[in-house]
C-alpha atoms as a PDB file:
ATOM      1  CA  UNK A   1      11.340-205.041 -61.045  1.00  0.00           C
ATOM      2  CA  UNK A   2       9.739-203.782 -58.049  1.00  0.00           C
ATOM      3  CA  UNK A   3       6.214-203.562 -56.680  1.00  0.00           C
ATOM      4  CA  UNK A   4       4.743-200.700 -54.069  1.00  0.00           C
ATOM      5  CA  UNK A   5       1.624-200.985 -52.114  1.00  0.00           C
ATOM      6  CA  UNK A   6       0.011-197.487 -51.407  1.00  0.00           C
ATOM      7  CA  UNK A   7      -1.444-196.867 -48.422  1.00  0.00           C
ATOM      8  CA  UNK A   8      -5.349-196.013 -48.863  1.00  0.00           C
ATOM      9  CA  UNK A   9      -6.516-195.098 -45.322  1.00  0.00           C
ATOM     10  CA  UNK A  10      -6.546-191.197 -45.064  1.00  0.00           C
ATOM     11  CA  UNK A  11      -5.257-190.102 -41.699  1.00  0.00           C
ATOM     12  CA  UNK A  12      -6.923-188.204 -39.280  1.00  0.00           C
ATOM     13  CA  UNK A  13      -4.863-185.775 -38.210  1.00  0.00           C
ATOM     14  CA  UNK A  14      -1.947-184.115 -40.535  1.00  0.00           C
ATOM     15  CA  UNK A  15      -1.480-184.943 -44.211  1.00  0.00           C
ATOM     16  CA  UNK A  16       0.585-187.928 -44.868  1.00  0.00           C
ATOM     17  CA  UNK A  17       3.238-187.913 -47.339  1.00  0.00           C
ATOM     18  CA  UNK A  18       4.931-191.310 -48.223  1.00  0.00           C
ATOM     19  CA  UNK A  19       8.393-191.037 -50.761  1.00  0.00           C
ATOM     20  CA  UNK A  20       7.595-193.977 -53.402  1.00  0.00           C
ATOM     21  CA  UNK A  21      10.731-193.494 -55.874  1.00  0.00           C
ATOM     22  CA  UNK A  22      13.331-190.053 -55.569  1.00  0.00           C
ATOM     23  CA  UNK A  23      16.221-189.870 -58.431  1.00  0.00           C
ATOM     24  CA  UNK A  24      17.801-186.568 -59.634  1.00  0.00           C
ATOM     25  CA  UNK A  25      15.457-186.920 -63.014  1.00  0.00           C
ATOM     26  CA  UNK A  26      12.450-187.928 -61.217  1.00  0.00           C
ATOM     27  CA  UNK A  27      10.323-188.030 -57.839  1.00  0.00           C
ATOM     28  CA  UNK A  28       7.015-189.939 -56.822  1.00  0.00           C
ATOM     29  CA  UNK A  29       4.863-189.343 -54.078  1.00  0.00           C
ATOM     30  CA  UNK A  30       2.169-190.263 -52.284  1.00  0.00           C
ATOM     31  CA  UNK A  31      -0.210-187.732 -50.560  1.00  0.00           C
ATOM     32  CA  UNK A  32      -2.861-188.195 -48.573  1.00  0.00           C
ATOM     33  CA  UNK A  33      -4.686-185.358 -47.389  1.00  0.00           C
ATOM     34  CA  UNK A  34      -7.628-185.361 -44.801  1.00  0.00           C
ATOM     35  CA  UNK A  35     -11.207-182.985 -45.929  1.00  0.00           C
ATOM     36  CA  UNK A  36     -10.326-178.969 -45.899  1.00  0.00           C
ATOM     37  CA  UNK A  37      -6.695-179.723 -45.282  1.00  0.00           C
ATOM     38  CA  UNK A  38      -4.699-177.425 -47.364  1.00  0.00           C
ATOM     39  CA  UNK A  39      -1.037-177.269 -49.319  1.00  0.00           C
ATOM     40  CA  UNK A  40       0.306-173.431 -49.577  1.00  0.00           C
ATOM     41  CA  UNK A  41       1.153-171.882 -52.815  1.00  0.00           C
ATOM     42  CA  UNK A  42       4.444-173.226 -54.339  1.00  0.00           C
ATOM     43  CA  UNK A  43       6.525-174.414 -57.179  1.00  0.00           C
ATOM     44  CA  UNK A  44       8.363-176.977 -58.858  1.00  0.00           C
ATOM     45  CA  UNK A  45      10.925-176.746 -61.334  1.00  0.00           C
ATOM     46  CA  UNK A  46       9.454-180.066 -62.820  1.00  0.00           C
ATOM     47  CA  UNK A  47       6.874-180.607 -64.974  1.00  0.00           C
ATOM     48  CA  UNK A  48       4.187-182.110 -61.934  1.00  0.00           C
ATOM     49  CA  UNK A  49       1.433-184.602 -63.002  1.00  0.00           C
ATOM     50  CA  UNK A  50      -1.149-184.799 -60.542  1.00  0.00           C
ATOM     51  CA  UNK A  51      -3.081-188.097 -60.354  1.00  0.00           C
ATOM     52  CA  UNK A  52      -6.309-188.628 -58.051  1.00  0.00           C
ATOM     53  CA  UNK A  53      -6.789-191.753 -56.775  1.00  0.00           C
ATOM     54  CA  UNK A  54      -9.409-190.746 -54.707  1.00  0.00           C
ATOM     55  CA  UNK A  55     -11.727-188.064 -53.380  1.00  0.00           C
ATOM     56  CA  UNK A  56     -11.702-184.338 -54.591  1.00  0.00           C
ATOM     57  CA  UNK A  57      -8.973-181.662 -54.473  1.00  0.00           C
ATOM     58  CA  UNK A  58      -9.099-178.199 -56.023  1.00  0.00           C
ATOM     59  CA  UNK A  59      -5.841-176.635 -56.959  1.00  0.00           C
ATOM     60  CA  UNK A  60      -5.266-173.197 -57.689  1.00  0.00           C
ATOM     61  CA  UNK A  61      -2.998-172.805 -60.716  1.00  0.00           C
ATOM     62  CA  UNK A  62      -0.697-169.303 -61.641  1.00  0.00           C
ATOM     63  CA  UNK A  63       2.489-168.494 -63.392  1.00  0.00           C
ATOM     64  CA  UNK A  64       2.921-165.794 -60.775  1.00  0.00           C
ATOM     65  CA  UNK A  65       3.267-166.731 -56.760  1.00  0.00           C
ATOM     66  CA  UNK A  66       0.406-163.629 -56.380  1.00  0.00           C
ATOM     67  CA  UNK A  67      -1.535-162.570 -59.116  1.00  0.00           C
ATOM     68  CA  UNK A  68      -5.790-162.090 -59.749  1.00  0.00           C
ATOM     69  CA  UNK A  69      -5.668-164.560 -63.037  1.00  0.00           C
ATOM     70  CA  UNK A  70      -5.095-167.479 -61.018  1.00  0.00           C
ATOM     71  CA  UNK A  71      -7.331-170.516 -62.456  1.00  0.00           C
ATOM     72  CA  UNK A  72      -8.882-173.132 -60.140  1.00  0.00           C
ATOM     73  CA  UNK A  73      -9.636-176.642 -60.988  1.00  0.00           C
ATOM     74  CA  UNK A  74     -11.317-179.285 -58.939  1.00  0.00           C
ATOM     75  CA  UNK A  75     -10.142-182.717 -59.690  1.00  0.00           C
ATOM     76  CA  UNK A  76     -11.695-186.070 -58.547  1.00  0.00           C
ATOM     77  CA  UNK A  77     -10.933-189.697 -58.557  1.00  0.00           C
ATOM     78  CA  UNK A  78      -8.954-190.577 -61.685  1.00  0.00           C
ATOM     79  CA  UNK A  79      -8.241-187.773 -63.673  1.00  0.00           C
ATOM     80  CA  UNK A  80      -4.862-186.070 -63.837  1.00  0.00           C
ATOM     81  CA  UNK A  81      -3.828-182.396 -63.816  1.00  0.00           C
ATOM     82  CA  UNK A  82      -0.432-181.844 -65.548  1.00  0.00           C
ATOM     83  CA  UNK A  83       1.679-178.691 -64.577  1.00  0.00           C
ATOM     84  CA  UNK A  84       4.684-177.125 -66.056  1.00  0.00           C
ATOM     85  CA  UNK A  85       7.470-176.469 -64.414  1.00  0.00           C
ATOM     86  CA  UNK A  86       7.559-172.931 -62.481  1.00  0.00           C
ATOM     87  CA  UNK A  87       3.690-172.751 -62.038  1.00  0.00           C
ATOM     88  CA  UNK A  88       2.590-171.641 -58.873  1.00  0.00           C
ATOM     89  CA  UNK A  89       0.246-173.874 -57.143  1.00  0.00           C
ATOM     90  CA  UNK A  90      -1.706-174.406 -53.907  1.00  0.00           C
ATOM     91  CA  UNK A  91      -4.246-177.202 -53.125  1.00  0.00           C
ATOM     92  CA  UNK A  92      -7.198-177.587 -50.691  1.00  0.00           C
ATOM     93  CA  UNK A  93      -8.948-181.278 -50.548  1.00  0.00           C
ATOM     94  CA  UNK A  94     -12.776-181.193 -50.580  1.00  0.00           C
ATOM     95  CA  UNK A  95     -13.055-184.848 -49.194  1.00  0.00           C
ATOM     96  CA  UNK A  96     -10.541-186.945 -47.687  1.00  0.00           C
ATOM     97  CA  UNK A  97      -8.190-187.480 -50.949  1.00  0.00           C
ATOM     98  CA  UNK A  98      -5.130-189.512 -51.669  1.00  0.00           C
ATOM     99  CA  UNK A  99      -3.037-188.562 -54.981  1.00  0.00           C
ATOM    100  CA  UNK A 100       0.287-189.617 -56.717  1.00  0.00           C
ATOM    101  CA  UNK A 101       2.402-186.152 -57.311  1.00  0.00           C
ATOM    102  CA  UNK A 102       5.062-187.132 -60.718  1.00  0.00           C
ATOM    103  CA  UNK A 103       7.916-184.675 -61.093  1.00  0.00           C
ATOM    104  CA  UNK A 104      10.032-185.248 -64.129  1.00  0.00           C
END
């Protein structure tokens, strides 16, 4: 058994990402990401769950890297966003905003 203490102070300057657990089958992180700091559009060939801890992120979700259907959701403090694997997906945090990223 193991225990992990996250890290709840949002930095100042660039985001902060802290490696919690990293296997083959499955990766946990911690990001932290200071108000209007942004994550470009990517992928993951995971399925990603997306869990707020705290503040307010809106990602922008699309099965294409470009396209003009892409869907935005804003997210807050404890609720989850659950992406399959090969959706594109970029992220800007409204408020300084802390989240564990699950790929399995």
């Amino acid at each position: 058994m193991q225990t992990i203490s996250l890290d709840t102070v949002i930095p100042q300057q660039d985001k902060k990402i802290t490696s919690i657990y990293n296997t083959e089958a499955r990766q946990i992180v911690h990001l932290q990401l200071s108000a209007a700091q942004e994550i470009p559009t990517h992928k993951s060939p995971k399925q990603v769950f997306i869990i707020v801890k705290s503040g307010k992120v809106v990602f922008t979700v699309s099965d294409q890297e470009i396209t003009l259907s892409a869907q935005e959701i804003t997210l807050s403090a404890n609720e989850v966003l659950v992406m399959e694997p090969d959706e594109y997906h970029s992220l800007k945090a409204l408020e300084d905003t802390s989240i564990l990223v699950i790929k399995s």
